[in-house]
Protein backbone atom coordinates (compact mmCIF):
# COMPACT_ATOMS: atom_id res chain seq x y z
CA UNK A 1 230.37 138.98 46.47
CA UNK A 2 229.78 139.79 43.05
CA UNK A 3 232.61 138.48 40.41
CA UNK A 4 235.80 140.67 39.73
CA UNK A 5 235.71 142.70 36.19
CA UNK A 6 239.64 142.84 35.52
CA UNK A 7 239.39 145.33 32.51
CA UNK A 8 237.96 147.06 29.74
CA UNK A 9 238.90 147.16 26.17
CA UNK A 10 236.94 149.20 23.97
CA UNK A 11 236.87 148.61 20.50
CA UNK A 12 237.54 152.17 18.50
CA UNK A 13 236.07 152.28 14.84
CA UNK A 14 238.36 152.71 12.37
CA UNK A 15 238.10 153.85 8.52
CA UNK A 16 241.73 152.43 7.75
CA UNK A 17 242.71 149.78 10.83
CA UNK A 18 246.92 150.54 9.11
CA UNK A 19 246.29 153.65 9.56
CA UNK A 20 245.34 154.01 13.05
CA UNK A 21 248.10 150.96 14.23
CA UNK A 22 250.47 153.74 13.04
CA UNK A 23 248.84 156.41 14.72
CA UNK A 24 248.69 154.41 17.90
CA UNK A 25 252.51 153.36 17.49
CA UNK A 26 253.37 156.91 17.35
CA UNK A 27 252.04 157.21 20.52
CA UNK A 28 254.07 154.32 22.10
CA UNK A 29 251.41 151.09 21.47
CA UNK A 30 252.74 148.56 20.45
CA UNK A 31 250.58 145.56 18.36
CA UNK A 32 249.42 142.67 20.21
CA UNK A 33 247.25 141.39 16.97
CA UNK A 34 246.29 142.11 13.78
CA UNK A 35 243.93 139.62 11.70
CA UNK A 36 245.65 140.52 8.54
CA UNK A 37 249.23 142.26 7.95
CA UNK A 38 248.52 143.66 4.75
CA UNK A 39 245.38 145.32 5.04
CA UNK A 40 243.99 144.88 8.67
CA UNK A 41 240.34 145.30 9.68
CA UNK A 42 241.20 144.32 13.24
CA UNK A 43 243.53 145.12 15.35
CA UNK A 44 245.01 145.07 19.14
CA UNK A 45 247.66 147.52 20.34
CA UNK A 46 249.06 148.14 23.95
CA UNK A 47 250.95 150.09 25.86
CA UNK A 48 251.13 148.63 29.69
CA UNK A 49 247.98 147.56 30.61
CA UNK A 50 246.05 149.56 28.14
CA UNK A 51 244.77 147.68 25.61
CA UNK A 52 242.57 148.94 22.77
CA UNK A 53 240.69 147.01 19.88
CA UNK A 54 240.99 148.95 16.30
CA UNK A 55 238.03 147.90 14.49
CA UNK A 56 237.18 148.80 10.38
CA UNK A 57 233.70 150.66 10.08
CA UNK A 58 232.62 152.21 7.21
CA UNK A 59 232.33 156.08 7.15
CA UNK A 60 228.70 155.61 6.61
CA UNK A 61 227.88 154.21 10.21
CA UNK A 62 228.70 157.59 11.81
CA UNK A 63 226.55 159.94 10.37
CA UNK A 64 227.91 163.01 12.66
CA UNK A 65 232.12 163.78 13.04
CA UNK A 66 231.17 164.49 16.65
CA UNK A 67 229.39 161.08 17.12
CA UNK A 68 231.97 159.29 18.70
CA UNK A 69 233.00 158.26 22.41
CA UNK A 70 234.91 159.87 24.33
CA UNK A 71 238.08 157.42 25.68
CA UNK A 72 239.86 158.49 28.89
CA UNK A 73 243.18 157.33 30.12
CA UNK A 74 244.48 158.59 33.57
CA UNK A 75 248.62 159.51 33.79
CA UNK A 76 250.61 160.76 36.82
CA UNK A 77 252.20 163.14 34.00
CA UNK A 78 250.05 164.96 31.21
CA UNK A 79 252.81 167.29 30.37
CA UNK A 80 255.17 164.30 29.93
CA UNK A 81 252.51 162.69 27.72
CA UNK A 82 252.02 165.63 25.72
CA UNK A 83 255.67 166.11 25.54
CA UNK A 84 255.92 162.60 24.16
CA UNK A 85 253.12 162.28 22.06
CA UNK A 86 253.62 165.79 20.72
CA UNK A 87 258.10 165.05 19.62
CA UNK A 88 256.74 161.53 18.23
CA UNK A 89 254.05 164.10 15.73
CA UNK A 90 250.70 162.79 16.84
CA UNK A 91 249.07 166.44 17.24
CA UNK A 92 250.69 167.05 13.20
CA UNK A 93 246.67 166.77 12.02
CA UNK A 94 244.78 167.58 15.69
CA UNK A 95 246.78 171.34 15.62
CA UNK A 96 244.66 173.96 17.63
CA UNK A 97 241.41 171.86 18.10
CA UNK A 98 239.67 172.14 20.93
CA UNK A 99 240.18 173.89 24.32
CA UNK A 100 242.10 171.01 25.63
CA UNK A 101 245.09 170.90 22.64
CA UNK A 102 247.64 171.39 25.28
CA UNK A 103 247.37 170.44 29.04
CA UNK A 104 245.53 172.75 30.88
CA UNK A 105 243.89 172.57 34.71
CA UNK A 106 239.89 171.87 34.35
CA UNK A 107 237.13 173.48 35.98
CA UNK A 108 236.65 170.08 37.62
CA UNK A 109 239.51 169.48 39.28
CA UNK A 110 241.84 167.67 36.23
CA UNK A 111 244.95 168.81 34.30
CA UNK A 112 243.89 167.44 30.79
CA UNK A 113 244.87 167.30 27.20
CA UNK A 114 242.59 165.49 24.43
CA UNK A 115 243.60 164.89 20.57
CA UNK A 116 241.75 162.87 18.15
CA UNK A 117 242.74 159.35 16.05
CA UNK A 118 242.63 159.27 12.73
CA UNK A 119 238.90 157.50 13.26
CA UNK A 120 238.14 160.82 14.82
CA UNK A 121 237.82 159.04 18.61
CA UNK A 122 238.27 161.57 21.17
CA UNK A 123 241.46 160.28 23.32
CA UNK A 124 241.42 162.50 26.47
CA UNK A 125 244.76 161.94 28.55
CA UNK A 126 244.18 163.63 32.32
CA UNK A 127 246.04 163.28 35.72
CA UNK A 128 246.18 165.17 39.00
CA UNK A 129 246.71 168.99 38.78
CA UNK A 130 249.98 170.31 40.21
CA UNK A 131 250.20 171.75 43.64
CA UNK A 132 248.92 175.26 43.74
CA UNK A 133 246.79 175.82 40.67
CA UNK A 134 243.88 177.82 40.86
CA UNK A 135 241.53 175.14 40.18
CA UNK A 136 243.13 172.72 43.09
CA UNK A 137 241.21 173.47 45.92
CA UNK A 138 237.63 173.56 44.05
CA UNK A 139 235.49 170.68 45.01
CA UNK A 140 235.27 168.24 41.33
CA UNK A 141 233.22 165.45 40.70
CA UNK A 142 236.66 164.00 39.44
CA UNK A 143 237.89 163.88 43.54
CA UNK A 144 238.10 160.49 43.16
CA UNK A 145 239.88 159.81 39.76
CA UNK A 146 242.72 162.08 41.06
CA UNK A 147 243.19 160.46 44.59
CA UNK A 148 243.37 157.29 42.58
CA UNK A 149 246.16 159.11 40.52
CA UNK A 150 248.53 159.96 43.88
């Protein structure tokens, strides 16, 4: 039997590591490690058992805005999240982009909402869709992300 993976923590680029621990505060992380409090060009923050790395990069290693990763984290609640993350003003610069700005049920079988950091990482917040919406009983490739949700 192959060895158990416990986790993942990605590593986000960053132009301005302060920056983005504040962002990331905002939406309830707190810091778990930063290798310098003045001017940081590392960083940990969590919030449960997410953990994310904030990592300096200069502007000139992404030559495209759009160039970036998308990160997905699964909640039993997007409209709670949004509620949160939207009174705590982490949509202030992210206003109107994108289909997904507010939740919304997916084609494939998600209610969703995605907003950007101030790296411009695309953080994409999804859960189970409510009882009744349209897009409920289509068959989705995400089947198995929302069973794991319930």
């Amino acid at each position: 039997m192959p060895t158990e993976i416990t986790a993942v923590h990605p590593v986000l680029m960053a132009r301005d590591v302060a920056n983005a621990v504040e962002f990331y505060a905002r939406l309830g992380f707190a810091v778990a490690f930063r290798d310098d409090l003045g001017a940081p060009r590392y960083a940990v923050v969590r919030r449960g058992p997410v953990e994310l790395h904030l990592q300096w990069a200069d502007p000139g290693q992404w030559a495209h805005a759009g160039d970036r990763p998308a990160y997905r984290f699964p909640t039993p609640d997007v409209d709670a999240l949004h509620a949160e993350f939207a009174a705590a003003g982490a949509f202030v610069a992210d206003a109107g982009r994108g289909q997904y700005s507010a939740p919304a049920d997916t084609p494939w079988g998600t209610r969703e909402f995605h907003l950007r950091d101030p790296g411009e990482n695309a953080l994409q917040f999804y859960g189970p869709l409510a009882a009744g919406s349209s897009h409920a009983t289509q068959p989705s490739v995400a089947a198995d992300e929302r069973s794991r949700l319930r």
